[in-house]
Protein backbone atom coordinates (compact mmCIF):
# COMPACT_ATOMS: atom_id res chain seq x y z
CA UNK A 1 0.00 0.00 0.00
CA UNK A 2 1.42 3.17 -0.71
CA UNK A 3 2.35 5.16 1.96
CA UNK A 4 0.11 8.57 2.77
CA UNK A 5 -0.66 11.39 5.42
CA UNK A 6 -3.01 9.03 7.97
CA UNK A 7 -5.94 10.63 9.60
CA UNK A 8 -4.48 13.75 12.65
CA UNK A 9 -1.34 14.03 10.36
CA UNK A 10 0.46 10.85 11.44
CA UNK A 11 2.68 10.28 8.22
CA UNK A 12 2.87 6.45 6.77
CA UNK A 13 -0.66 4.94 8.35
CA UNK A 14 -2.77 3.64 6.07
CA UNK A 15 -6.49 1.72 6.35
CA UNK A 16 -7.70 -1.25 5.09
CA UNK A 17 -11.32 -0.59 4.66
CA UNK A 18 -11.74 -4.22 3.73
CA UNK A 19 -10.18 -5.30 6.76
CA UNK A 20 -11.90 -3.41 9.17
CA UNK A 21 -15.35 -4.96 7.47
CA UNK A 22 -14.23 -8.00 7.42
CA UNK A 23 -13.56 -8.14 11.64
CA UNK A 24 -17.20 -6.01 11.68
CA UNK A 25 -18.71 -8.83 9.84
CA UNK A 26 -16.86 -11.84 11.92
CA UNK A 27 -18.09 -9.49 15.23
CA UNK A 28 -21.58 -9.95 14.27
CA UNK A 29 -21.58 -13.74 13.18
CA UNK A 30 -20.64 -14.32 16.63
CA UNK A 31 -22.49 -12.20 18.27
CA UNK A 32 -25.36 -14.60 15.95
CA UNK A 33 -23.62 -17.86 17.39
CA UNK A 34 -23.39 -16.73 21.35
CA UNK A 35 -26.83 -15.91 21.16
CA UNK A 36 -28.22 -18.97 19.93
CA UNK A 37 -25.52 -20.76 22.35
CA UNK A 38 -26.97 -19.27 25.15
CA UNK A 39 -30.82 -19.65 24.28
CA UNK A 40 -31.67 -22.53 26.10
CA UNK A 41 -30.35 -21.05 29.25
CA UNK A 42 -30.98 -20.70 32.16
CA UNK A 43 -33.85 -23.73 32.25
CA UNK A 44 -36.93 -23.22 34.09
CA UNK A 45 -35.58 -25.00 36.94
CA UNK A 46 -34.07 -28.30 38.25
CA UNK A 47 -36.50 -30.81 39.81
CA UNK A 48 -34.30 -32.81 42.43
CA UNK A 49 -36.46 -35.69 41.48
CA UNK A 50 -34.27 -36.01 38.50
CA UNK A 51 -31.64 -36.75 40.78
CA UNK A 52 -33.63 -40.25 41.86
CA UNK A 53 -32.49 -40.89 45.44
CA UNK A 54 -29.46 -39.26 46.02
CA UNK A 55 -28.51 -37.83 49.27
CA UNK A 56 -29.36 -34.31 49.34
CA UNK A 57 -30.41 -34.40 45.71
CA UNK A 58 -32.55 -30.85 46.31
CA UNK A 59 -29.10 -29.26 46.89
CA UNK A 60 -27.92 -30.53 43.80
CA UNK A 61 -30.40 -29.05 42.07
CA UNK A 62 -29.97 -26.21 43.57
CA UNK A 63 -26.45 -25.73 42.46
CA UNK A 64 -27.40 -27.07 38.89
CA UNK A 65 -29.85 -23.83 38.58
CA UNK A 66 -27.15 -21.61 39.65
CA UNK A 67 -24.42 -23.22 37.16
CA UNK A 68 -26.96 -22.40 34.43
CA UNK A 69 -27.97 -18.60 35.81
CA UNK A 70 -24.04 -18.43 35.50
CA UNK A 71 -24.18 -19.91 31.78
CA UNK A 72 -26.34 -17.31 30.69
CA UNK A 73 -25.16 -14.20 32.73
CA UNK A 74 -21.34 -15.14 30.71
CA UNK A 75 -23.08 -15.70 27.24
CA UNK A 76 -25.30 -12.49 27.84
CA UNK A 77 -22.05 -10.59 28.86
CA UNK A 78 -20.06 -11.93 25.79
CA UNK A 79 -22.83 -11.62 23.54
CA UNK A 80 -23.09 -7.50 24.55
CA UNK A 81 -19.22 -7.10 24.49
CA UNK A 82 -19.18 -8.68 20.66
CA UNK A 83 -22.25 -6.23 20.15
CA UNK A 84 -19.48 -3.36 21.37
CA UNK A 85 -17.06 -4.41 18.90
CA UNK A 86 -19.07 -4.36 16.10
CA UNK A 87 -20.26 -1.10 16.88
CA UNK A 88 -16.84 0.10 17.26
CA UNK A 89 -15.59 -1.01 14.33
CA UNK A 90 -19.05 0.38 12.19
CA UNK A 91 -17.47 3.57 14.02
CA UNK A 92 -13.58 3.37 13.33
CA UNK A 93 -14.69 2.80 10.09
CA UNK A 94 -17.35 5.70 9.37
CA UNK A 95 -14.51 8.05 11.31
CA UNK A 96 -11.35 7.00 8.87
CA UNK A 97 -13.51 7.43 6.07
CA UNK A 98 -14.99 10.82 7.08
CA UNK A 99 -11.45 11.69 8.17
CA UNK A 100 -9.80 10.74 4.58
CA UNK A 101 -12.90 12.81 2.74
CA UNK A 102 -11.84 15.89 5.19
CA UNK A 103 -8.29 15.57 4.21
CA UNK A 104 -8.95 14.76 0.54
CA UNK A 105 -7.88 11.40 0.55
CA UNK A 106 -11.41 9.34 0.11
């Protein structure tokens, strides 16, 4: 790429517009995937009866629900981070460009 007067002045940066898409677009497929990953969760609640007769099987279940209230809090908090990124990107993006069009470069 040749080199050029970058966006603020800084001398030899240059943007790859197809780059920056490219991460956009791999953002938002798995922002796609987390969300259907984390879907079934949390479950509506574990019967201990499932459990048959285990000692203290209610406490099992117990700790089963709270495994899955973690599942989902973590996919949630992934799934809104990769929503961040995107954004971001849709951002740098919009900013370089508008930045090269102010400096005659776009």
């Amino acid at each position: 790429m040749p080199e050029r007067e970058g966006v603020d002045g800084v001398a030899g940066i240059d943007y790859n517009y197809d780059a920056l898409e490219q991460c956009r677009t791999t953002a938002k497929k798995l922002v796609g995937k987390f969300g259907e990953l984390g879907d079934p969760y949390p479950a509506k609640g574990t019967d201990s009866t499932v459990f048959g007769r285990l000692t203290d099987s209610s406490a099992l279940a117990t700790a089963v629900d709270g495994i899955e209230r973690t599942v989902d809090e973590e996919l949630a908090n992934v799934t809104g981070k990769l929503k961040d990124v995107e954004r971001a990107l849709n951002d740098i993006e919009d900013n370089v460009r508008a930045a090269d069009a102010a400096n005659g470069a776009g």
